[in-house]
Protein backbone atom coordinates (compact mmCIF):
# COMPACT_ATOMS: atom_id res chain seq x y z
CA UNK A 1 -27.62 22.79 20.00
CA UNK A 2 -25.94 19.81 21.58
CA UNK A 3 -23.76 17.39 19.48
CA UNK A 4 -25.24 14.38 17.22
CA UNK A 5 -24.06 11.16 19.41
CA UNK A 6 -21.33 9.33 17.64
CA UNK A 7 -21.63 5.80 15.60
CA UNK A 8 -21.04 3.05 17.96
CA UNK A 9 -18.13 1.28 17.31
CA UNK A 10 -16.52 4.14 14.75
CA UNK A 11 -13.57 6.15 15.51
CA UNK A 12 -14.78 9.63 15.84
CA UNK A 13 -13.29 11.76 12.90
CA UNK A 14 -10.11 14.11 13.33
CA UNK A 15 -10.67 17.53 11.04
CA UNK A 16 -7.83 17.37 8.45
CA UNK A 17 -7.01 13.74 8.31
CA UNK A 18 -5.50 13.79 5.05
CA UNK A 19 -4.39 10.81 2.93
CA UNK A 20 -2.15 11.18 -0.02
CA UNK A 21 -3.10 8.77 -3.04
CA UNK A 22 0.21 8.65 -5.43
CA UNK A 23 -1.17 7.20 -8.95
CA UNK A 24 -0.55 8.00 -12.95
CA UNK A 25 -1.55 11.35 -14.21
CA UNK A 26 -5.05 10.05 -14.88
CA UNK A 27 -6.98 8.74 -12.41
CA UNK A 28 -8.42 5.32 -13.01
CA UNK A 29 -11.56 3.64 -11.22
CA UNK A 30 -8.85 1.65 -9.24
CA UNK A 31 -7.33 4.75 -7.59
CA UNK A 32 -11.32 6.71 -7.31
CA UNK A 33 -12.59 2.89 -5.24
CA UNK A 34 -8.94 3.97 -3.01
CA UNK A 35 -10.40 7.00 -2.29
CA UNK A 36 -13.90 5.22 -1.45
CA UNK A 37 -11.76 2.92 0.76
CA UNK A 38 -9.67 5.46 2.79
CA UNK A 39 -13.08 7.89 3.11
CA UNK A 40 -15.39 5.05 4.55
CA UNK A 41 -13.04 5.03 7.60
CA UNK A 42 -13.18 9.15 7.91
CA UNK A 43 -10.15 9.96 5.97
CA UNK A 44 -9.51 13.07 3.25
CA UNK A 45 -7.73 12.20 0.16
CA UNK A 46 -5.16 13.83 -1.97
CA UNK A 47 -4.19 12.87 -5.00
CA UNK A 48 -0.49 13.10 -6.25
CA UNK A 49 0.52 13.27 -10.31
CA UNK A 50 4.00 12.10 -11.31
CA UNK A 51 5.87 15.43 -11.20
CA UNK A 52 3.99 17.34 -8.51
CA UNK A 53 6.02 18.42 -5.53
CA UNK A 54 4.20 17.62 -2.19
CA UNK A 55 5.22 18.62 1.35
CA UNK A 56 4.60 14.95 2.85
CA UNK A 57 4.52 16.54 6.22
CA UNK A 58 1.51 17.71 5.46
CA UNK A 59 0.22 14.36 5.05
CA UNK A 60 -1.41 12.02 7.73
CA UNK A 61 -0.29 9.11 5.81
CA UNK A 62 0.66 7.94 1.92
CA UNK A 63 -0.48 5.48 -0.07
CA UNK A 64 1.41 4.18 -3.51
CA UNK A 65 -1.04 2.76 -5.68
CA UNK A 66 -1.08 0.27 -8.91
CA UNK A 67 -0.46 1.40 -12.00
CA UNK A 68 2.80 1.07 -14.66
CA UNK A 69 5.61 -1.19 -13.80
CA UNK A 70 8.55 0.16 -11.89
CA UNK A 71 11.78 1.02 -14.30
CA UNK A 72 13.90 -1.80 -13.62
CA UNK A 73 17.24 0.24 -14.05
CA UNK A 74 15.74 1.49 -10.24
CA UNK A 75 16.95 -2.27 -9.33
CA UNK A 76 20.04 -2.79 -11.77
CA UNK A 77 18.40 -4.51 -14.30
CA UNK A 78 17.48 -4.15 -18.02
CA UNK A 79 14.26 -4.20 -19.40
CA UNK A 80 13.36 -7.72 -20.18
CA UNK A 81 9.24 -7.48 -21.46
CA UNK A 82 7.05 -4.93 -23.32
CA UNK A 83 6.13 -2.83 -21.02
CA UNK A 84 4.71 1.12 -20.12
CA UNK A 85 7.02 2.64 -17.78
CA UNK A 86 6.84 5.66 -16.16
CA UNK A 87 10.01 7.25 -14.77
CA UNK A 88 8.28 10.39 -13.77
CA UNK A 89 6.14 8.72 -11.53
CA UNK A 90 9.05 6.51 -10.28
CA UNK A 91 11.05 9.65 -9.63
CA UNK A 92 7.91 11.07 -7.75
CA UNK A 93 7.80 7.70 -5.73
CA UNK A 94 11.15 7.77 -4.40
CA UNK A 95 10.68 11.30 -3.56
CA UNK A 96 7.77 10.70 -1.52
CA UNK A 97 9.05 7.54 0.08
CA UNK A 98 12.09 9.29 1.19
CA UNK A 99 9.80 11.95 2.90
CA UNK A 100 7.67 9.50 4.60
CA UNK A 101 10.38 7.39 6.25
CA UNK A 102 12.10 10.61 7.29
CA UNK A 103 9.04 11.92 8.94
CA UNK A 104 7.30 8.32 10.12
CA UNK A 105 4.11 8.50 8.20
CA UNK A 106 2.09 5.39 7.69
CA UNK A 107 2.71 4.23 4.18
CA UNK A 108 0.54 1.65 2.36
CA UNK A 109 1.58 -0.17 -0.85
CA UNK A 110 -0.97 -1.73 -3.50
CA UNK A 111 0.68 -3.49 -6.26
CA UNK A 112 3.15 -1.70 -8.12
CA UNK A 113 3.32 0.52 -4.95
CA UNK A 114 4.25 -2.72 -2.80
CA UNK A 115 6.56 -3.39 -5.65
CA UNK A 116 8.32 0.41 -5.62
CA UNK A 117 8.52 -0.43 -1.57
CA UNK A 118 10.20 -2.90 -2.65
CA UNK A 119 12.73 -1.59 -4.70
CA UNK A 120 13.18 1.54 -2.72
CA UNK A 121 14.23 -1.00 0.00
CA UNK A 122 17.17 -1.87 -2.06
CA UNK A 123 15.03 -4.80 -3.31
CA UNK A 124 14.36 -6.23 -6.69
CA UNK A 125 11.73 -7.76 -8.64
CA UNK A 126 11.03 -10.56 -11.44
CA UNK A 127 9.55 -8.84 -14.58
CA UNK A 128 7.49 -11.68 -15.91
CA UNK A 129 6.20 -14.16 -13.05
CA UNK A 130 3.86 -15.89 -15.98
CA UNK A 131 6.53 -18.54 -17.18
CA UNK A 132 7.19 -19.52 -13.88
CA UNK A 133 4.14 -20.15 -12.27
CA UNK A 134 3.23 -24.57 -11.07
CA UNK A 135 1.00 -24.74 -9.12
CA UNK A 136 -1.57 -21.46 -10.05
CA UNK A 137 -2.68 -20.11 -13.80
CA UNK A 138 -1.58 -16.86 -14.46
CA UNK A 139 -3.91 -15.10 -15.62
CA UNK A 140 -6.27 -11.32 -14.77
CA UNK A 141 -8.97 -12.41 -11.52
CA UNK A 142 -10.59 -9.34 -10.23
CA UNK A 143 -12.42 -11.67 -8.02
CA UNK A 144 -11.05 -13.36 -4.99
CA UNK A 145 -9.84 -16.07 -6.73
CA UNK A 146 -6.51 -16.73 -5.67
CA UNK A 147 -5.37 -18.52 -2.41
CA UNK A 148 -3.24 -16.47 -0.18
CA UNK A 149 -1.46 -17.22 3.03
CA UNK A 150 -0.43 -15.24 5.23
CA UNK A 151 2.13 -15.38 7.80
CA UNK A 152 1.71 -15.32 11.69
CA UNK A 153 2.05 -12.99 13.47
CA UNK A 154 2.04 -10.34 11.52
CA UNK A 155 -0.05 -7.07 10.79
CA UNK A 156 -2.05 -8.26 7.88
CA UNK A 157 -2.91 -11.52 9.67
CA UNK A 158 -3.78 -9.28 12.61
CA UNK A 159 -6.26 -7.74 10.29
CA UNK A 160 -7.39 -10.01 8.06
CA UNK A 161 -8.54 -12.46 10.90
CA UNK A 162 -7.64 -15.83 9.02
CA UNK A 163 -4.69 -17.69 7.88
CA UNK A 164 -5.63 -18.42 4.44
CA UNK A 165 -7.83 -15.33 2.29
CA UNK A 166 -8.86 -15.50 -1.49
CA UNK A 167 -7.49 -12.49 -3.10
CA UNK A 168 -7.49 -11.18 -6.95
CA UNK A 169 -4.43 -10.73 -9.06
CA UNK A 170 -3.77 -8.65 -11.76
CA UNK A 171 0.10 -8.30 -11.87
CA UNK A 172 2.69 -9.93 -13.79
CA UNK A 173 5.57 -9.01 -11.38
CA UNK A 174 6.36 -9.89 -7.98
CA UNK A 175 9.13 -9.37 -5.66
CA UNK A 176 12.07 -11.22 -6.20
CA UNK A 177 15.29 -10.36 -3.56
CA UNK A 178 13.03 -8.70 -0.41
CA UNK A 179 14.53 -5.71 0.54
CA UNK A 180 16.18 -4.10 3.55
CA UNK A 181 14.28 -4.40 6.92
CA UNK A 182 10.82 -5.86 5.20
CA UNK A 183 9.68 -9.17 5.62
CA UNK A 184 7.25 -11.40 3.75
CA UNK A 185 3.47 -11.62 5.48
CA UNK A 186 1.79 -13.74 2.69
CA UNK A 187 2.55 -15.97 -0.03
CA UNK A 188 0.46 -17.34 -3.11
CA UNK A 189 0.53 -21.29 -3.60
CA UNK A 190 3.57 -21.06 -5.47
CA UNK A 191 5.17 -19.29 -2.69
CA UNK A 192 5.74 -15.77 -4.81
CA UNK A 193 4.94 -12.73 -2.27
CA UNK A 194 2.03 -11.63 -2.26
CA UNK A 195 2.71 -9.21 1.38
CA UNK A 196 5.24 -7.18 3.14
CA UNK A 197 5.92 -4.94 6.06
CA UNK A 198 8.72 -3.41 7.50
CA UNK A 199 10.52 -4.78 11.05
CA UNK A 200 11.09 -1.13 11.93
CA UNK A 201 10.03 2.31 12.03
CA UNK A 202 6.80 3.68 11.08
CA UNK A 203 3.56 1.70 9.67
CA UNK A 204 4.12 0.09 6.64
CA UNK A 205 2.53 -2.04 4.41
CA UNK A 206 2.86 -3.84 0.72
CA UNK A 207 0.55 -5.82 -0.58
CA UNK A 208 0.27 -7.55 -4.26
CA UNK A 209 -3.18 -7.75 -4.82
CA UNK A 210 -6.09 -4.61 -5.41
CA UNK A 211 -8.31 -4.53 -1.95
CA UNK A 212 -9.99 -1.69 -3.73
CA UNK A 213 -11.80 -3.72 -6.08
CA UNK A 214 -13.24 -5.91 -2.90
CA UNK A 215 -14.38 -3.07 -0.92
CA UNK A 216 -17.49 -5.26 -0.59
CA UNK A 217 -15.42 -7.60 1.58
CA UNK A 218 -15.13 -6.89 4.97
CA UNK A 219 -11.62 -7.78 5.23
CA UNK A 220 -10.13 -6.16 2.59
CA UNK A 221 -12.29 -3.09 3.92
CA UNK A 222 -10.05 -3.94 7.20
CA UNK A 223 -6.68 -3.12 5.41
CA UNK A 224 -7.90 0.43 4.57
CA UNK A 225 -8.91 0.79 7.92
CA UNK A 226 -6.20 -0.55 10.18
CA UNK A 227 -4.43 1.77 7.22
CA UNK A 228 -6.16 4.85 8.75
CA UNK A 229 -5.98 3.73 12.51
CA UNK A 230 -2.29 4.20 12.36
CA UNK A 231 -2.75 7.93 10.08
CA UNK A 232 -5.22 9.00 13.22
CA UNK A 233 -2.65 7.77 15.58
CA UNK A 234 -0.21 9.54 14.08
CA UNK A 235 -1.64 12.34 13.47
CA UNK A 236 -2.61 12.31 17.24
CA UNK A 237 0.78 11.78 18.22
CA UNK A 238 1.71 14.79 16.22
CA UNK A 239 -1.02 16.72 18.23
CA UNK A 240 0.06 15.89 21.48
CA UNK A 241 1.85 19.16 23.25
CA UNK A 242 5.49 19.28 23.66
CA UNK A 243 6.49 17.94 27.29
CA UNK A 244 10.16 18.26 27.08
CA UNK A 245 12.01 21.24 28.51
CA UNK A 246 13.24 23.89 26.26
């Protein structure tokens, strides 16, 4: 029986391609639309508890997801609002982001997981953006409400096609000090950062808003599949037989 001929214009899937999903013990409808997001582009998914050990190497890329705020004793602060925090999940964080540098998996960031980039960076982050906010209300937009620019050239400009996007917003921290080898891709219009990626090593990404929730966008669909791009590469690259002499 010959082969079904493949989608025009669609990478042709690679058996295995796995995608780790770090969220909160239970999974919400944010982190189940990340799944949706990662799988429309021919990607497995994983799912990671706070606590559970995982062999990252096994992974084709990671991605952090929303949730809890980071502890801020991870950036040398105290606690300065009411707020959940879950130091299990933190701990798993690091633990996975240490793995994925090591090894050079692609790593994306949503939210609290561009925040824990962030931090793990040797970064640090204002706990209550609210009070300082001019020229923008603060206040929950699952639409694609707020203005966002984004820098040039860089990868999310790359993907997103356009200098200015709308974007929703449903944090109340941002980064504050950037950390080590990251720079800022986008800013909202009061100039808080609403993007990062690194300036070396392996793919990765931060950004402050949820592109799950505007999977019917086809630019947010973009992140989560430039996101996968660079897992396939990977992966490929990790494929690719040994040419070196013994």
């Amino acid at each position: 029986m010959s082969e079904p001929p493949e989608t025009p214009g669609r990478e042709p899937e690679i058996p295995g391609l796995t995608i780790g999903i770090s969220g909160p013990a239970r999974k919400s409808l944010a982190h189940r639309l990340i799944g949706l997001g990662l799988r429309l582009h021919g990607a497995r998914t994983y799912y990671i508890r706070p606590g559970s050990r995982v062999d990252v190497s096994l992974l084709d890329g990671l991605v952090l997801s929303g949730g809890t705020h980071v502890h801020p004793e991870r950036y040398g602060q105290e606690s300065q609002v009411t707020a959940r925090y879950d130091r299990k999940r933190d701990a798993t964080d690091q633990a996975l982001l240490e793995q994925a540098e090591r090894i050079g998996i692609p790593v994306l960031g949503i939210c609290r997981g561009a925040q824990f980039i962030n931090v793990f960076h040797n970064g640090s982050l204002c706990q209550n953006v609210t009070p300082l906010r001019v020229n923008t209300r603060h206040r929950p937009l699952l639409l694609p409400l707020q203005t966002v620019r984004l820098v040039e050239p860089s990868r999310l400009r790359q993907v997103m096609d356009s200098p200015v996007i709308g974007a929703n917003r449903i944090h109340s921290q941002t980064i504050k000090r950037l950390g080590r080898n990251l720079r800022v891709t986008a800013v909202d219009n009061d100039l808080f950062v609403q993007a990062i990626e690194n300036t070396r090593g392996q793919w990765l990404m931060g950004i402050q808003w949820h592109p799950e929730y505007l999977l019917y966008h086809s630019g947010h669909r973009r992140i989560f599949r430039n996101f996968v791009d660079a897992a396939r590469r990977f992966k490929l690259a990790r494929l690719e037989p040994d040419t070196g002499e013994a």
